[in-house]
PDB file of N, CA and C in Angstrom:
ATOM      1  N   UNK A   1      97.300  98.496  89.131  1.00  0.00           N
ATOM      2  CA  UNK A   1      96.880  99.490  90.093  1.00  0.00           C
ATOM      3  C   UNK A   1      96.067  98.792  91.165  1.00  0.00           C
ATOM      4  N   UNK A   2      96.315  98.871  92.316  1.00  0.00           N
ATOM      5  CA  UNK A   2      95.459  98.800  93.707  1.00  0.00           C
ATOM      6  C   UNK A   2      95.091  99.854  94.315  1.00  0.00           C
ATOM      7  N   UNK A   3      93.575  99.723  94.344  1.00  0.00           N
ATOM      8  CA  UNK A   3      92.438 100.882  95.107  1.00  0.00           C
ATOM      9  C   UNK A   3      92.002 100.057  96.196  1.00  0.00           C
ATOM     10  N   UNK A   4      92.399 101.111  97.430  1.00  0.00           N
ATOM     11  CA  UNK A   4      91.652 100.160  98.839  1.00  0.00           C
ATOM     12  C   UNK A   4      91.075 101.608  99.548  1.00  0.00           C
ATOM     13  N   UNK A   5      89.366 101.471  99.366  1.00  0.00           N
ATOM     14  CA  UNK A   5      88.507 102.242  99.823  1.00  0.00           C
ATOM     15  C   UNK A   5      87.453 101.760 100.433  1.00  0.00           C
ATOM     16  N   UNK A   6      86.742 102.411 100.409  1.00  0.00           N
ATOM     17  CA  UNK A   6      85.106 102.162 100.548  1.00  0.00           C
ATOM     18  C   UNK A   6      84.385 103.055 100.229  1.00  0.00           C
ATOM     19  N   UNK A   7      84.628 104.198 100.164  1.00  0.00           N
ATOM     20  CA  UNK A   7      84.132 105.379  98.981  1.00  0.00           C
ATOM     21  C   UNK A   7      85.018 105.829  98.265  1.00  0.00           C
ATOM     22  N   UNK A   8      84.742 106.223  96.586  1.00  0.00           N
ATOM     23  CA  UNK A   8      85.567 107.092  95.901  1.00  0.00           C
ATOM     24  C   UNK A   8      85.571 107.850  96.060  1.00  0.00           C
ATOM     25  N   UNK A   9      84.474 109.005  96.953  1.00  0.00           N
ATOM     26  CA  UNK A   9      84.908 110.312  96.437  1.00  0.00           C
ATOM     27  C   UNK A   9      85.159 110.817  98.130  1.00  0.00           C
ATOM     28  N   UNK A  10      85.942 110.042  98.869  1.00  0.00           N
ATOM     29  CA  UNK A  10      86.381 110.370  99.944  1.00  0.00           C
ATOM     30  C   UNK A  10      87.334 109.142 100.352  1.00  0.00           C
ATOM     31  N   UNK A  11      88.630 109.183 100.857  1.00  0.00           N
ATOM     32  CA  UNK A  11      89.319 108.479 101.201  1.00  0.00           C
ATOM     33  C   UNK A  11      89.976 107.277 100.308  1.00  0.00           C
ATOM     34  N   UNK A  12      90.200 106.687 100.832  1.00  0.00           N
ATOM     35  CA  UNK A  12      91.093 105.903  99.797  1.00  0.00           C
ATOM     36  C   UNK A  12      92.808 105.893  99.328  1.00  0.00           C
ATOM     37  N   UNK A  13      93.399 104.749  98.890  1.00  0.00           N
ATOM     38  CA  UNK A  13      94.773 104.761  98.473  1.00  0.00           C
ATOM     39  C   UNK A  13      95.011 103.756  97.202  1.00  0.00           C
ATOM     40  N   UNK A  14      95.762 104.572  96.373  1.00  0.00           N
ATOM     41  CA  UNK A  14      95.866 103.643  95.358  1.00  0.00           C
ATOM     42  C   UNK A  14      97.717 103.911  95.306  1.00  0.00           C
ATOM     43  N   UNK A  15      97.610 102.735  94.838  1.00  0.00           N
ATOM     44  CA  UNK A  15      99.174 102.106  94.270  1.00  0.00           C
ATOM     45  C   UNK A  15      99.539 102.117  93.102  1.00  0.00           C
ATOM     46  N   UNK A  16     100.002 102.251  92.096  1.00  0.00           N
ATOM     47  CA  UNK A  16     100.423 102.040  90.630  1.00  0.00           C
ATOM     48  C   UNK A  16     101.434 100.964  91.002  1.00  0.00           C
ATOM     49  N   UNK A  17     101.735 100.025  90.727  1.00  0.00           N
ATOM     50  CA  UNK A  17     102.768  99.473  90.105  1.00  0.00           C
ATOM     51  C   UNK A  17     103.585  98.872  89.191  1.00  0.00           C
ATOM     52  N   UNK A  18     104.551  98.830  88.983  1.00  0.00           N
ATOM     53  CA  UNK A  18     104.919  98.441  87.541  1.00  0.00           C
ATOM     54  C   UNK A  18     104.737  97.243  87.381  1.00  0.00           C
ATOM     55  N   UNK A  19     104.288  97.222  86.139  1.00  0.00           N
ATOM     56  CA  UNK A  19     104.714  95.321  85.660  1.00  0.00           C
ATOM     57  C   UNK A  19     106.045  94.920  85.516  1.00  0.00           C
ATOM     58  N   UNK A  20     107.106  95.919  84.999  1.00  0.00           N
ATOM     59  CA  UNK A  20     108.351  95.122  84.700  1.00  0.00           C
ATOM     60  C   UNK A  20     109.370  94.737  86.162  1.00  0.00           C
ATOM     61  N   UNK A  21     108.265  95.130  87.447  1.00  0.00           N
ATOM     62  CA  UNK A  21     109.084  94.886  88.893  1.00  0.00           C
ATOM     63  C   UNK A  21     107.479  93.625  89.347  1.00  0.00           C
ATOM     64  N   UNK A  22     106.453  93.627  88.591  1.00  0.00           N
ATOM     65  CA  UNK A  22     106.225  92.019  89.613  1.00  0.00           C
ATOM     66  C   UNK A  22     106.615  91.041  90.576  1.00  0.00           C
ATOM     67  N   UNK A  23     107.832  90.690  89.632  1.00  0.00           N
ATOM     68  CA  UNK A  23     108.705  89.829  90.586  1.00  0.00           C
ATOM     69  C   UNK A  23     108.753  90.023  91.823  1.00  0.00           C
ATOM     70  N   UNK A  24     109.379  91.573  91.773  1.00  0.00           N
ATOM     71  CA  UNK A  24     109.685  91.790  93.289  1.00  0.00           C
ATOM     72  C   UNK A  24     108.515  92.062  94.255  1.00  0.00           C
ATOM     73  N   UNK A  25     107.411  92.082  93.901  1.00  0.00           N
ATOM     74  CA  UNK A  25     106.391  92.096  94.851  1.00  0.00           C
ATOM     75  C   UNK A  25     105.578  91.016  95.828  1.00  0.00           C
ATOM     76  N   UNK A  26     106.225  91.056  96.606  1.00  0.00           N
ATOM     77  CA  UNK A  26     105.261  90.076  98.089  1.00  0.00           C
ATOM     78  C   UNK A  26     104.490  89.826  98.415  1.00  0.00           C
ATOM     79  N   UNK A  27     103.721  91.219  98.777  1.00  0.00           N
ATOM     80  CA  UNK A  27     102.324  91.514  98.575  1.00  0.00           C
ATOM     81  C   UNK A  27     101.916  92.747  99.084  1.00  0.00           C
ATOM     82  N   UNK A  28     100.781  92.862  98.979  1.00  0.00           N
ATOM     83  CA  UNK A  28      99.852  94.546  99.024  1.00  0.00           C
ATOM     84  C   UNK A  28      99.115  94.131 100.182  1.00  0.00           C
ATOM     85  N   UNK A  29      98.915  95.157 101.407  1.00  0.00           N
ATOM     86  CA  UNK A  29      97.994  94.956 102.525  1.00  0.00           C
ATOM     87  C   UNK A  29      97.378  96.284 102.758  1.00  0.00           C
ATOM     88  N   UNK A  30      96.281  95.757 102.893  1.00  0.00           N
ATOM     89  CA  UNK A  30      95.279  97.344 103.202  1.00  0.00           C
ATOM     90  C   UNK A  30      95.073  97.248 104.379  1.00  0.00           C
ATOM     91  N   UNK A  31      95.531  98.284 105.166  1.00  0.00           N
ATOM     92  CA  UNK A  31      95.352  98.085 106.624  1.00  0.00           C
ATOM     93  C   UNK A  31      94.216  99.062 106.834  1.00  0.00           C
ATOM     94  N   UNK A  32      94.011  99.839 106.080  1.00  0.00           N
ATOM     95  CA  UNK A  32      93.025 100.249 105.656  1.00  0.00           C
ATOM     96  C   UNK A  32      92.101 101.981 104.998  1.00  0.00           C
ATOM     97  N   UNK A  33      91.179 102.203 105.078  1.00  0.00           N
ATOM     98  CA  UNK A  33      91.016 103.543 104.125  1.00  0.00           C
ATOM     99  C   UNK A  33      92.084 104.477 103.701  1.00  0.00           C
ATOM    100  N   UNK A  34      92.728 104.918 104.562  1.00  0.00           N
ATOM    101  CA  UNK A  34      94.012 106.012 104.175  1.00  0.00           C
ATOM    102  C   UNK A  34      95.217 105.181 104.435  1.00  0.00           C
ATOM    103  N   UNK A  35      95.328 104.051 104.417  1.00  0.00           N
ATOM    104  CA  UNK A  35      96.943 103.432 105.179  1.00  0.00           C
ATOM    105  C   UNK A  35      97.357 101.765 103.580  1.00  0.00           C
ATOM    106  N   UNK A  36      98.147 102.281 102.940  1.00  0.00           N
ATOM    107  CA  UNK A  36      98.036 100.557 102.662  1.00  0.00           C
ATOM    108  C   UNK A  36      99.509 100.213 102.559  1.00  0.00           C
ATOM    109  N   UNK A  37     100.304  98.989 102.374  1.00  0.00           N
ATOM    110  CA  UNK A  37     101.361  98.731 102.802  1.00  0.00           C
ATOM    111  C   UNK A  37     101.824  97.722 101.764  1.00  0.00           C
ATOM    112  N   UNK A  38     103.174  97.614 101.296  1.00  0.00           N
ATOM    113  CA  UNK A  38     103.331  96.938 100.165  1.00  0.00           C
ATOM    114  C   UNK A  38     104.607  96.485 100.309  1.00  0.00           C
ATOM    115  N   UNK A  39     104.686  94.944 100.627  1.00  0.00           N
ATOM    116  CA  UNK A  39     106.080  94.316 100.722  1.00  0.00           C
ATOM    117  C   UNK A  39     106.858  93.737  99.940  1.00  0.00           C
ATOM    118  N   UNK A  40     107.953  94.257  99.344  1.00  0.00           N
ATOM    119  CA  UNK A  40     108.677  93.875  98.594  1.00  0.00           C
ATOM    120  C   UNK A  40     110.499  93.510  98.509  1.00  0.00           C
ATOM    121  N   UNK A  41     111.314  93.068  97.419  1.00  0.00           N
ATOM    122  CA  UNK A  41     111.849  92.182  97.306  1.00  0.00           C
ATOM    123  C   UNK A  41     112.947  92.675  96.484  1.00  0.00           C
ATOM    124  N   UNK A  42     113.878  93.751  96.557  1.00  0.00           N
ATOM    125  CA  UNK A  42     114.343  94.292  95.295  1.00  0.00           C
ATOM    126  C   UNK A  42     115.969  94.525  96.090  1.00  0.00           C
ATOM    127  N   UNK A  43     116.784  93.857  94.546  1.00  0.00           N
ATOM    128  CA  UNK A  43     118.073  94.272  95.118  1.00  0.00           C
ATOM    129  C   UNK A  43     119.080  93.568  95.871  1.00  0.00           C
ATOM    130  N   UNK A  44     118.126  92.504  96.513  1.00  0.00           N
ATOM    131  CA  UNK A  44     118.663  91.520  97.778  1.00  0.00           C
ATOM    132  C   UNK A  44     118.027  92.313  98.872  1.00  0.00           C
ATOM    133  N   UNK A  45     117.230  93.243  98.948  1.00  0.00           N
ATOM    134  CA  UNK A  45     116.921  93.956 100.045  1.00  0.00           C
ATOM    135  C   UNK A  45     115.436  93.866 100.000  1.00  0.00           C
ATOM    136  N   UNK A  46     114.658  93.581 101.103  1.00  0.00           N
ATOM    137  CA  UNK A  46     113.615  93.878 101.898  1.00  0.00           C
ATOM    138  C   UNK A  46     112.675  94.772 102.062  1.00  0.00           C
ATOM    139  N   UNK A  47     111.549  95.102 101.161  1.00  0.00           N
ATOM    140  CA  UNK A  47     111.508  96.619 101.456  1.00  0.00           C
ATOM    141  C   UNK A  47     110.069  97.131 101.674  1.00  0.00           C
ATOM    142  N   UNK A  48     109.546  97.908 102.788  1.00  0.00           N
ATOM    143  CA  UNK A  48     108.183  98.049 102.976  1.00  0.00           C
ATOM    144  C   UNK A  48     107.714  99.169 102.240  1.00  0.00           C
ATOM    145  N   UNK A  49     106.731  99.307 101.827  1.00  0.00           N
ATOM    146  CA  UNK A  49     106.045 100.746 101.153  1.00  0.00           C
ATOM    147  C   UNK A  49     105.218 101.133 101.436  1.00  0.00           C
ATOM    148  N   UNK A  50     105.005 101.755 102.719  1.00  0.00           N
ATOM    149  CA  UNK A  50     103.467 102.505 102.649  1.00  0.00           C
ATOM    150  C   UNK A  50     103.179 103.948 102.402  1.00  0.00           C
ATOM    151  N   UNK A  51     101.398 103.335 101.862  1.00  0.00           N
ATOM    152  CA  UNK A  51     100.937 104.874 100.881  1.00  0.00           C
ATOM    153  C   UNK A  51     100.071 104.904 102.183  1.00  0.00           C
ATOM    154  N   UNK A  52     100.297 106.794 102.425  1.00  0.00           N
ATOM    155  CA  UNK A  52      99.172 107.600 103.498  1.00  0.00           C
ATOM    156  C   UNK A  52      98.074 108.458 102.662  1.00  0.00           C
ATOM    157  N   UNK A  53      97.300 108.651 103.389  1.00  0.00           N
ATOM    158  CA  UNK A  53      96.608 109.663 102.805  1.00  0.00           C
ATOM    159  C   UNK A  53      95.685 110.152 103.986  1.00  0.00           C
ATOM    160  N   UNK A  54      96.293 111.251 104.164  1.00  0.00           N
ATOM    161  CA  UNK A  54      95.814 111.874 105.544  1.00  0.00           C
ATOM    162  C   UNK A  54      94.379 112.456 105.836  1.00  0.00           C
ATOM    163  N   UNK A  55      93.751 112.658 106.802  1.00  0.00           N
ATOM    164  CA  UNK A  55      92.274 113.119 106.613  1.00  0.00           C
ATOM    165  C   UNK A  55      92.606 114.699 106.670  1.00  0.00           C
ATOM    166  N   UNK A  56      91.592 115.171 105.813  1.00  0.00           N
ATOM    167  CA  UNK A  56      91.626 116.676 105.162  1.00  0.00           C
ATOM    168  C   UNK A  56      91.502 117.552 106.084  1.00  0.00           C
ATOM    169  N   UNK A  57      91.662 118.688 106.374  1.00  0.00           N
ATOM    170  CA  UNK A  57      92.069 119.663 107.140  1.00  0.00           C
ATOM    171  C   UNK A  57      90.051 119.877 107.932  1.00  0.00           C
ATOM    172  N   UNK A  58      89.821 119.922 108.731  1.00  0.00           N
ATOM    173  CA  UNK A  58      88.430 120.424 109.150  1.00  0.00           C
ATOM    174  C   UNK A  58      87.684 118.862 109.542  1.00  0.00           C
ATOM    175  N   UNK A  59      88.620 118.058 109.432  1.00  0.00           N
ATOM    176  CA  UNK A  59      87.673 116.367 109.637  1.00  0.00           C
ATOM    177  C   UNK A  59      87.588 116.112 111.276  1.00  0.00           C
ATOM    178  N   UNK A  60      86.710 115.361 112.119  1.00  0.00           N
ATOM    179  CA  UNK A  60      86.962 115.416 113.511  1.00  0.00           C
ATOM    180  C   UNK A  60      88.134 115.167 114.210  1.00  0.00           C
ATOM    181  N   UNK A  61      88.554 115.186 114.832  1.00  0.00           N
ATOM    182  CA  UNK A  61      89.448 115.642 115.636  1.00  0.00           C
ATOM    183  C   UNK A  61      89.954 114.104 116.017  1.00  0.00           C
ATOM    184  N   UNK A  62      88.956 113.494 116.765  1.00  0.00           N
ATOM    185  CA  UNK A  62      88.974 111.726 116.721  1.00  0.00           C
ATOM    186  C   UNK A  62      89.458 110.865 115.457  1.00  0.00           C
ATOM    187  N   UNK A  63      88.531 111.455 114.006  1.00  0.00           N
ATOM    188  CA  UNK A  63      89.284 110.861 113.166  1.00  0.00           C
ATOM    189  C   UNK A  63      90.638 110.947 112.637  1.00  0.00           C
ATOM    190  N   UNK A  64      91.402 112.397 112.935  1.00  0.00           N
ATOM    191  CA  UNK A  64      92.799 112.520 112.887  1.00  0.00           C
ATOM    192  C   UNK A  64      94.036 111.895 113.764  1.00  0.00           C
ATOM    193  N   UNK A  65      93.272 112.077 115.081  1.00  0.00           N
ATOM    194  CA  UNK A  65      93.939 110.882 116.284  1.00  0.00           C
ATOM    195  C   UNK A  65      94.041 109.827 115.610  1.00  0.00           C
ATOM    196  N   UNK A  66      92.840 109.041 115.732  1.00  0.00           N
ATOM    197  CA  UNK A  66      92.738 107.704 114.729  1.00  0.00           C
ATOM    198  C   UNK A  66      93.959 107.728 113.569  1.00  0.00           C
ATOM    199  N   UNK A  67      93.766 108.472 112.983  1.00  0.00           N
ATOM    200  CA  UNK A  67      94.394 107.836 111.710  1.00  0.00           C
ATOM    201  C   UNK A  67      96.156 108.209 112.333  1.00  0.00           C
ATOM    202  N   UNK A  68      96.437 109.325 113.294  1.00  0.00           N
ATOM    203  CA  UNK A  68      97.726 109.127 113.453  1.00  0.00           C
ATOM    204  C   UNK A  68      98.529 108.004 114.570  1.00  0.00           C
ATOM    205  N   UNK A  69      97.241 107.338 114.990  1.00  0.00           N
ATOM    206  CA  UNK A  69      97.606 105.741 116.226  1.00  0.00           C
ATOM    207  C   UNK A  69      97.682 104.866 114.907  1.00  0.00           C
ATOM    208  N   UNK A  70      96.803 105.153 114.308  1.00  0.00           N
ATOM    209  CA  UNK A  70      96.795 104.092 112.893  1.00  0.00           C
ATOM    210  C   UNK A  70      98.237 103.782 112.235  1.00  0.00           C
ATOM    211  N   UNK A  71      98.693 104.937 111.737  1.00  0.00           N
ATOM    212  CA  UNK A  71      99.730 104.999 111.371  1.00  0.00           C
ATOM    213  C   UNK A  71     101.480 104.835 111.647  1.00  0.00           C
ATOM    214  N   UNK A  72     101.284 105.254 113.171  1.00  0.00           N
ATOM    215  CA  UNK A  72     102.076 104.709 113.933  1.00  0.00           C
ATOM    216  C   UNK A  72     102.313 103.515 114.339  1.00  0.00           C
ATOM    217  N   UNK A  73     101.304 102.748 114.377  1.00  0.00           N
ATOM    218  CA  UNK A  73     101.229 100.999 114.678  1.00  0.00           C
ATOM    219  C   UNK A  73     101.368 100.327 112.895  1.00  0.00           C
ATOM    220  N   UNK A  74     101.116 100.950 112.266  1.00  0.00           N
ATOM    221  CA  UNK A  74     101.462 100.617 111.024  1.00  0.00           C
ATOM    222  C   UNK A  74     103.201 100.407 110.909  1.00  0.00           C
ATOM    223  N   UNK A  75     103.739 101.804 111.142  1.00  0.00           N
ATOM    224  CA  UNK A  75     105.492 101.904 111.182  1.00  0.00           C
ATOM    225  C   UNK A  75     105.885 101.169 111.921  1.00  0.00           C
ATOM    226  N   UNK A  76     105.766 100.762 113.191  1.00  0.00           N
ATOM    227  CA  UNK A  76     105.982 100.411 114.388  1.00  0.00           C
ATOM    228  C   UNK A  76     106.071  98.697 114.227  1.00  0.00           C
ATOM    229  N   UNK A  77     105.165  97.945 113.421  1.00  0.00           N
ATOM    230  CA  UNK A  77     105.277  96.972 112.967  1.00  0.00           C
ATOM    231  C   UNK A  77     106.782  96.282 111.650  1.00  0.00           C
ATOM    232  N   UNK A  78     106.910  97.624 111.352  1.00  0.00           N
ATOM    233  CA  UNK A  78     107.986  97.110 110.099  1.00  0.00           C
ATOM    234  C   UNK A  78     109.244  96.791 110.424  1.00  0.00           C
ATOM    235  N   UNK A  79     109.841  95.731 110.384  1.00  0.00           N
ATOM    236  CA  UNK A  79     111.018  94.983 111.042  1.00  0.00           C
ATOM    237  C   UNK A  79     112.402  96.437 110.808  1.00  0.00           C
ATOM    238  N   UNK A  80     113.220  96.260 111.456  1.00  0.00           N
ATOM    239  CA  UNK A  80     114.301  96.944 111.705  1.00  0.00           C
ATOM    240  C   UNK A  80     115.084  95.968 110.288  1.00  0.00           C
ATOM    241  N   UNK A  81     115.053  95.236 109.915  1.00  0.00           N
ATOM    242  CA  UNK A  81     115.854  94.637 109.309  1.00  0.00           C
ATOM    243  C   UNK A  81     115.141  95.086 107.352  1.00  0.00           C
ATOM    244  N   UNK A  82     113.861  95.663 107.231  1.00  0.00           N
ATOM    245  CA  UNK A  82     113.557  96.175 106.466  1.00  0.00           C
ATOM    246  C   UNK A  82     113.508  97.489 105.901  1.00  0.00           C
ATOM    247  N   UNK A  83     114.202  98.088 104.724  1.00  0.00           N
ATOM    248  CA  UNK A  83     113.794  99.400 104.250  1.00  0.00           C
ATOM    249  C   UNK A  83     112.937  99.704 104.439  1.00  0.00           C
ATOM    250  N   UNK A  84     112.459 101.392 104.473  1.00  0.00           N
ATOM    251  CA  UNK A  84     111.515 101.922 104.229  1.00  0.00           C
ATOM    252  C   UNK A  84     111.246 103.147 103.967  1.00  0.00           C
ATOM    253  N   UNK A  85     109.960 102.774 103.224  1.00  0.00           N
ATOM    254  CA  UNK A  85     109.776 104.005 101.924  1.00  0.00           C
ATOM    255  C   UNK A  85     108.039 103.856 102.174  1.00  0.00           C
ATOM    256  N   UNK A  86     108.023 105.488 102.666  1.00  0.00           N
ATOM    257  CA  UNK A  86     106.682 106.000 103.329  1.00  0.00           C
ATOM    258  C   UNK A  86     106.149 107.139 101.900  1.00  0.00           C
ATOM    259  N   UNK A  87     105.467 106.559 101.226  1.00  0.00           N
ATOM    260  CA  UNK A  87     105.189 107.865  99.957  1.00  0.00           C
ATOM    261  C   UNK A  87     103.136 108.071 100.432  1.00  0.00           C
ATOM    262  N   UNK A  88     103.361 109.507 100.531  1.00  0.00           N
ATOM    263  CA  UNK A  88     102.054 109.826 101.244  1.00  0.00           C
ATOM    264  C   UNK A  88     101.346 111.485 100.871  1.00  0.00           C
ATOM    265  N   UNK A  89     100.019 111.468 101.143  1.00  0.00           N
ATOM    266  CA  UNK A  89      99.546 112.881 101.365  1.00  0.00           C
ATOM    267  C   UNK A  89      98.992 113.329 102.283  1.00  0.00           C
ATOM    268  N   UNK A  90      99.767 114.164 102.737  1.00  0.00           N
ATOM    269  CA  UNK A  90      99.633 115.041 104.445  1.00  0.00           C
ATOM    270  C   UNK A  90      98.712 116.035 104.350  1.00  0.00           C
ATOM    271  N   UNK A  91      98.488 115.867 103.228  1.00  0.00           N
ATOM    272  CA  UNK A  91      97.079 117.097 102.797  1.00  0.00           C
ATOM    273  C   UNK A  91      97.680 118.055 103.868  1.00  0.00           C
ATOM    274  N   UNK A  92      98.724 118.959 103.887  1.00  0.00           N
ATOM    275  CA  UNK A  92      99.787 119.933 104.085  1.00  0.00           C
ATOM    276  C   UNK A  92      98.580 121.103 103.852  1.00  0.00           C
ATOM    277  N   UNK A  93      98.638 121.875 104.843  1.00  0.00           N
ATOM    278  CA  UNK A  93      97.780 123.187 104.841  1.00  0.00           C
ATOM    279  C   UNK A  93      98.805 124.612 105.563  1.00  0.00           C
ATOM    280  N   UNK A  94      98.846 125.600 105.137  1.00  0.00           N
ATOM    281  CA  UNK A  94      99.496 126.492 105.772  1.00  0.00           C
ATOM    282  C   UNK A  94      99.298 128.299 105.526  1.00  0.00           C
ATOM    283  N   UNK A  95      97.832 128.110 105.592  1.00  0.00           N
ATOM    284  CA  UNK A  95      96.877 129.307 105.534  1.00  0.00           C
ATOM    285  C   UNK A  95      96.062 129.805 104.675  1.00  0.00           C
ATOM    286  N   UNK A  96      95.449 130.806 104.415  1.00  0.00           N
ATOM    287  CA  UNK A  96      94.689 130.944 103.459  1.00  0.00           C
ATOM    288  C   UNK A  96      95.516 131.977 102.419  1.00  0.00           C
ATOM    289  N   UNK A  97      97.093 132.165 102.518  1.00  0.00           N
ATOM    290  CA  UNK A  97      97.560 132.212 101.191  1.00  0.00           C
ATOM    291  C   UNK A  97      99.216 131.539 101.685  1.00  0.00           C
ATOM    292  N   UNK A  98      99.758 131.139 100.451  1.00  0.00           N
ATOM    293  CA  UNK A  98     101.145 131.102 100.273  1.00  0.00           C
ATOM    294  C   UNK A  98     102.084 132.165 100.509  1.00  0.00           C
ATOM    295  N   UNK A  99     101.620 133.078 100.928  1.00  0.00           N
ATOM    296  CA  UNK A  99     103.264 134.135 101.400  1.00  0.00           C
ATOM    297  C   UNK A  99     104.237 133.706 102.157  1.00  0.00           C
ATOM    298  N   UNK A 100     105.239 133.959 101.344  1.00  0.00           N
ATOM    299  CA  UNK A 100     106.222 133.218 101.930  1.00  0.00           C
ATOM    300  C   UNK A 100     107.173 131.588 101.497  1.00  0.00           C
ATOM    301  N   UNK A 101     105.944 131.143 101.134  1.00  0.00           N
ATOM    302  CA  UNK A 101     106.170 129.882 100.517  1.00  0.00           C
ATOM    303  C   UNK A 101     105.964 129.421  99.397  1.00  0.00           C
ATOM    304  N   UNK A 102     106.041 131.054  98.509  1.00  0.00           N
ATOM    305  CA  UNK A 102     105.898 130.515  96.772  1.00  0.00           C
ATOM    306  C   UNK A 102     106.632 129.560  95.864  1.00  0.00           C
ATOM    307  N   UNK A 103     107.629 129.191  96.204  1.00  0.00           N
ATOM    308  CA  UNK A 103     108.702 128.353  95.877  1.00  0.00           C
ATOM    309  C   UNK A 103     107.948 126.575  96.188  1.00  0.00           C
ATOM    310  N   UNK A 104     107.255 126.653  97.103  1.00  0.00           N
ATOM    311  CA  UNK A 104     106.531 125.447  97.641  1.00  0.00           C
ATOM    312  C   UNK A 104     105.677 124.811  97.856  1.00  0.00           C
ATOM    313  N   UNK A 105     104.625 125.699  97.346  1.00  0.00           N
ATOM    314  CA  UNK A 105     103.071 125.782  97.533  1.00  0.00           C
ATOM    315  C   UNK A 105     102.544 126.728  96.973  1.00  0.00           C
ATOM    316  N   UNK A 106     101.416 126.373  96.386  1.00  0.00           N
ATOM    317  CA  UNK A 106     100.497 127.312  95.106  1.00  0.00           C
ATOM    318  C   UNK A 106     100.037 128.419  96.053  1.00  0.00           C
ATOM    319  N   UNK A 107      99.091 128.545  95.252  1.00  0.00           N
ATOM    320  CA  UNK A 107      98.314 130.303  96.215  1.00  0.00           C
ATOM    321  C   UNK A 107      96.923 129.782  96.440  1.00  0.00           C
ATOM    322  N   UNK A 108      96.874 127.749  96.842  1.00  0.00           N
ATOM    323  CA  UNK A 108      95.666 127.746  97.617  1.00  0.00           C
ATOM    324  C   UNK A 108      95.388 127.114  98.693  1.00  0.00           C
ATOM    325  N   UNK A 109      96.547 127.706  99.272  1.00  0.00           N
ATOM    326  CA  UNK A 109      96.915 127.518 100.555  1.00  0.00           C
ATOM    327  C   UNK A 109      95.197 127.241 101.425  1.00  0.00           C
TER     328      UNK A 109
END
């Protein structure tokens, strides 16, 4: 497991990865609090992984900019000649109930 923070009980990204795929791992880059990036080797193929973790619904306005220039220069960097596999949390908000979207989202909206 890789944790790249600076506080636990706010922000942060962690990775699980397997041991029986080591091999295929390149390496892990923390670009940083909510963004980290993981290059790997599987298949004959090339493949980038980044974990998001978005700032929570009510955070400044600057820090959401931020983190979406962040993120974009993050993608924006990954070669055309590499897969990619973006696994993330959008901390997804869509009111103060689920109507409508019980199939998709709890009731705490």
């Amino acid at each position: 497991m890789y944790y790249f923070g600076t506080n636990r009980r706010r922000n942060g990204v962690r990775m699980i990865l397997s041991p029986d795929f080591k091999a295929t791992w390149l390496e892990v880059i923390r670009v940083n609090d909510r963004i980290t990036k993981m290059k790997s080797e599987w298949c004959g193929e090339n493949w980038c992984i980044i974990s998001v973790y978005t700032p929570q619904v009510g955070r400044p306005w600057v820090e959401n900019k931020t983190f979406w220039m962040e993120l974009d220069g993050t993608l924006q960097e990954v070669p055309v000649t590499e897969r990619l596999l973006v696994r993330r949390d959008f901390n997804g908000h869509i009111g103060p109930t689920n109507r409508g979207f019980e199939e998709v989202h709890g009731d705490m909206g």
